[in-house]
Protein backbone atom coordinates (compact mmCIF):
# COMPACT_ATOMS: atom_id res chain seq x y z
CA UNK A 1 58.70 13.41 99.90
CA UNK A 2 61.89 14.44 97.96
CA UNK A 3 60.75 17.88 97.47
CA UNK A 4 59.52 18.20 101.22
CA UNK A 5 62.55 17.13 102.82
CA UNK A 6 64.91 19.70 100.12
CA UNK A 7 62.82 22.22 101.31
CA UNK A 8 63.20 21.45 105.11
CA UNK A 9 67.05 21.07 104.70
CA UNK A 10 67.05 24.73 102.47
CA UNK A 11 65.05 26.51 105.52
CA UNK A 12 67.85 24.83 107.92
CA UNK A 13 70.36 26.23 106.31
CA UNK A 14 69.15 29.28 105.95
CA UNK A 15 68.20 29.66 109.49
CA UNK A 16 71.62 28.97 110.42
CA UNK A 17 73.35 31.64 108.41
CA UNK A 18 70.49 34.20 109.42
CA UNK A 19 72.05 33.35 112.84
CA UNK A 20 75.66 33.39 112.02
CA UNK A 21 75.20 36.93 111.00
CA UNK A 22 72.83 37.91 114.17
CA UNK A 23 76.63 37.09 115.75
CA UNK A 24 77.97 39.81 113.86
CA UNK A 25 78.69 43.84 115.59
CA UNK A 26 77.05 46.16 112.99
CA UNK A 27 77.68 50.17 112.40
CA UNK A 28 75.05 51.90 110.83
CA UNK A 29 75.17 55.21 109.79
CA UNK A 30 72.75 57.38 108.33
CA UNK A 31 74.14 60.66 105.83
CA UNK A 32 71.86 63.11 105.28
CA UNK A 33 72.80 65.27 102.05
CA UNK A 34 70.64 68.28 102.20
CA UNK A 35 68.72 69.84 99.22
CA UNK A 36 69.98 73.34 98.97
CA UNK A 37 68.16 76.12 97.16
CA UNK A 38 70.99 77.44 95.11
CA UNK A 39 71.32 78.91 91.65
CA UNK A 40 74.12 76.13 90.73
CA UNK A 41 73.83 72.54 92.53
CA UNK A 42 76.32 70.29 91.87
CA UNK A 43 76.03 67.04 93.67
CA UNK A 44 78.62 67.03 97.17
CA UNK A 45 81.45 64.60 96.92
CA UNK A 46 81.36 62.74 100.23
CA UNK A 47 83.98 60.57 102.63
CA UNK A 48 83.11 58.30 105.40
CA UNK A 49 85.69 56.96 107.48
CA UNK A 50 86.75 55.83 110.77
CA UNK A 51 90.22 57.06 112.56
CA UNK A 52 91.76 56.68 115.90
CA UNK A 53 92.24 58.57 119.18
CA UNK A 54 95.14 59.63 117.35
CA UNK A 55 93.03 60.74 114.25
CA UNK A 56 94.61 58.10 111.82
CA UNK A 57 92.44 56.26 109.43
CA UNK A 58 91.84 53.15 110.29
CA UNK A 59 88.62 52.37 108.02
CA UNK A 60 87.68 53.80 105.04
CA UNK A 61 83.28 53.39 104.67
CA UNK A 62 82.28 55.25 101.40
CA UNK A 63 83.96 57.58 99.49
CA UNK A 64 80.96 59.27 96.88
CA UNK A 65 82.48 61.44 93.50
CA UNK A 66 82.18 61.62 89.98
CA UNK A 67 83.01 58.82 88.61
CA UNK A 68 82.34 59.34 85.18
CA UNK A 69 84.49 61.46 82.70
CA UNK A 70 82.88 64.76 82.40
CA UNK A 71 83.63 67.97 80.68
CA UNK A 72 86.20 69.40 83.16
CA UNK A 73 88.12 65.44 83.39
CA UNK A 74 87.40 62.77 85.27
CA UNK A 75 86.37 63.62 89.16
CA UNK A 76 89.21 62.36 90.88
CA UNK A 77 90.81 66.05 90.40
CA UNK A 78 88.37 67.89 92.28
CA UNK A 79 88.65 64.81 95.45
CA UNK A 80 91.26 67.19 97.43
CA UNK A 81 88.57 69.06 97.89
CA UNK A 82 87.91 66.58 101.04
CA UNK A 83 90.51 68.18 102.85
CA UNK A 84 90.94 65.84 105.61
CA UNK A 85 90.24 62.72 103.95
CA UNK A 86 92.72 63.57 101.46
CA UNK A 87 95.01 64.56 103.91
CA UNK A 88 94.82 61.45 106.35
CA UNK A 89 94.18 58.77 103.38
CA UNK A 90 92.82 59.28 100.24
CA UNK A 91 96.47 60.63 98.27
CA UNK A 92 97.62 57.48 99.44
CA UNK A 93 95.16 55.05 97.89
CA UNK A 94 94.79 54.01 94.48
CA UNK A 95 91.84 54.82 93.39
CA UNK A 96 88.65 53.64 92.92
CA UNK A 97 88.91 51.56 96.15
CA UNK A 98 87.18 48.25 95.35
CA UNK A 99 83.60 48.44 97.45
CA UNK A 100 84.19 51.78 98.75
CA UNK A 101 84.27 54.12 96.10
CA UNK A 102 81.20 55.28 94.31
CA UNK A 103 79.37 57.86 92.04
CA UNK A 104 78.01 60.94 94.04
CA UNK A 105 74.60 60.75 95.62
CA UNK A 106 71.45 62.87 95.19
CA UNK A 107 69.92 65.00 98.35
CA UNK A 108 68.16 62.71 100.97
CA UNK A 109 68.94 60.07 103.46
CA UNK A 110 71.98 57.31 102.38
CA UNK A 111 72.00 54.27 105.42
CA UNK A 112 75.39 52.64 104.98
CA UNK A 113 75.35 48.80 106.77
CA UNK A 114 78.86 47.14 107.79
CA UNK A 115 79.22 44.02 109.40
CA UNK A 116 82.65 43.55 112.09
CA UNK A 117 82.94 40.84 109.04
CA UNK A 118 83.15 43.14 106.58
CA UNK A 119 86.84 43.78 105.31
CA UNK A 120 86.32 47.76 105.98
CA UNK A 121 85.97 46.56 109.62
CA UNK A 122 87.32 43.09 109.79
CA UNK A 123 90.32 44.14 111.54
CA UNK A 124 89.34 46.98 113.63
CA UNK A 125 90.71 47.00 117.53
CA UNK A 126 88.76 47.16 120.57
CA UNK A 127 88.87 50.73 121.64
CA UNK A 128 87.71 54.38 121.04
CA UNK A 129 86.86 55.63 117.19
CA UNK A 130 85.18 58.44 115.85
CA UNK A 131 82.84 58.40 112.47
CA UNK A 132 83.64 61.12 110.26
CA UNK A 133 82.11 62.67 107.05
CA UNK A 134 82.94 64.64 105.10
CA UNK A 135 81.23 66.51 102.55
CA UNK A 136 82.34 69.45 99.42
CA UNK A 137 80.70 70.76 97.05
CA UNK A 138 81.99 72.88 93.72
CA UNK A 139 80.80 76.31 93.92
CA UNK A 140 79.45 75.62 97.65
CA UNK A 141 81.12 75.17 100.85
CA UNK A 142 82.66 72.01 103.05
CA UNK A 143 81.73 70.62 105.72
CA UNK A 144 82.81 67.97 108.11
CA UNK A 145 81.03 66.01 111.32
CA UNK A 146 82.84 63.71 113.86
CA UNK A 147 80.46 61.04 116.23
CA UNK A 148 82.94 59.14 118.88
CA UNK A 149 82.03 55.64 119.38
CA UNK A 150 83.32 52.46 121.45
CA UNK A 151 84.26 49.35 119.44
CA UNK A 152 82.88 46.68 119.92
CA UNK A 153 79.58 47.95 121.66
CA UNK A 154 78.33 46.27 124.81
CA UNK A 155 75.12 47.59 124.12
CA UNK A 156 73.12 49.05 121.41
CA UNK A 157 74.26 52.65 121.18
CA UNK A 158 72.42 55.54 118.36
CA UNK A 159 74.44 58.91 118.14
CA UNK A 160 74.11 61.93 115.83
CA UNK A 161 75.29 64.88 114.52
CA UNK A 162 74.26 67.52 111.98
CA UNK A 163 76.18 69.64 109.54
CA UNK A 164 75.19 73.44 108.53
CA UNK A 165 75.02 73.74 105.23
CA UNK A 166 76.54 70.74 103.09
CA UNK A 167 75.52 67.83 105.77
CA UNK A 168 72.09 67.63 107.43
CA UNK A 169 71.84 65.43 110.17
CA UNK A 170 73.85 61.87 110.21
CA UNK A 171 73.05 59.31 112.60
CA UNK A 172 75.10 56.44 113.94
CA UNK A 173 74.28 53.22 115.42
CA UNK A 174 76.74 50.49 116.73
CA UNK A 175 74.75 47.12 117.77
CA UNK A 176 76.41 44.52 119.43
């Protein structure tokens, strides 16, 4: 009897937090890094933020580069290289950025989850945003891709965009 009511009160409470976090507004986003037949691949170093009608940063998502010490130093020197990351944020942040930073990913698909609860998005305003990443490469080419998007949602909305060369296709979704 013991056992059967712990496992009743367990299955409670975890029915209540699975609805405490259907309460939540969620972005999705969907980075496609593209495999590229060159002679010398090096793995793209990638930003994700979000900025204003004004094009400030107010969130910063993911920010992908070497994180290990390799033969040319550590890869923090080549992050510049994101041009308008750099630019709008990143030489302003100590780096790494505690659950935003992280090593560099291979080609294919990357789905990044945030919850309005999570701190990169815990204290972002109602009003008009874009998504934007950013991708370079050493001894390729950058690229960036912008998605405007209303937040909070009133409705489930899915937008994309694709890149050329360094990006493939990256999808957004904002759920109420």
């Amino acid at each position: 009897m013991k056992l059967f009511l712990a496992a009743a009160l367990l299955t409670i409470g975890f029915n209540s937090i699975a609805k405490a976090n259907d309460d939540t507004v969620q972005l999705e986003a969907t980075v496609e890094i593209p495999k590229l037949n060159v002679s010398e691949y090096h793995r793209p170093y990638v930003a994700v933020w979000v900025q204003d009608q004004n094009r400030n940063v107010v969130a910063n998502l993911v920010v992908w580069y070497q994180m290990k010490k390799g033969n040319e130093g550590e890869g923090t020197k080549w992050l510049p290289d994101l041009r308008q990351w750099w630019r709008r944020s990143g030489r302003s942040l100590e780096l790494p950025i505690d659950g935003v930073t992280g090593a560099t990913r291979p080609a294919g698909k990357h789905t990044l989850k945030f919850a309005s609860k999570d701190k990169q998005l815990a204290e972002l305003a109602s009003g008009e945003y874009e998504l934007i990443v950013e991708a370079a490469r050493e001894v390729g080419g950058r690229e960036m891709v912008q998605i405007p998007f209303t937040w909070p949602p009133e409705k489930i909305v899915t937008r994309s965009a694709a890149g050329k060369t360094e990006l493939g296709e990256v999808l957004l979704t904002v759920k109420p």
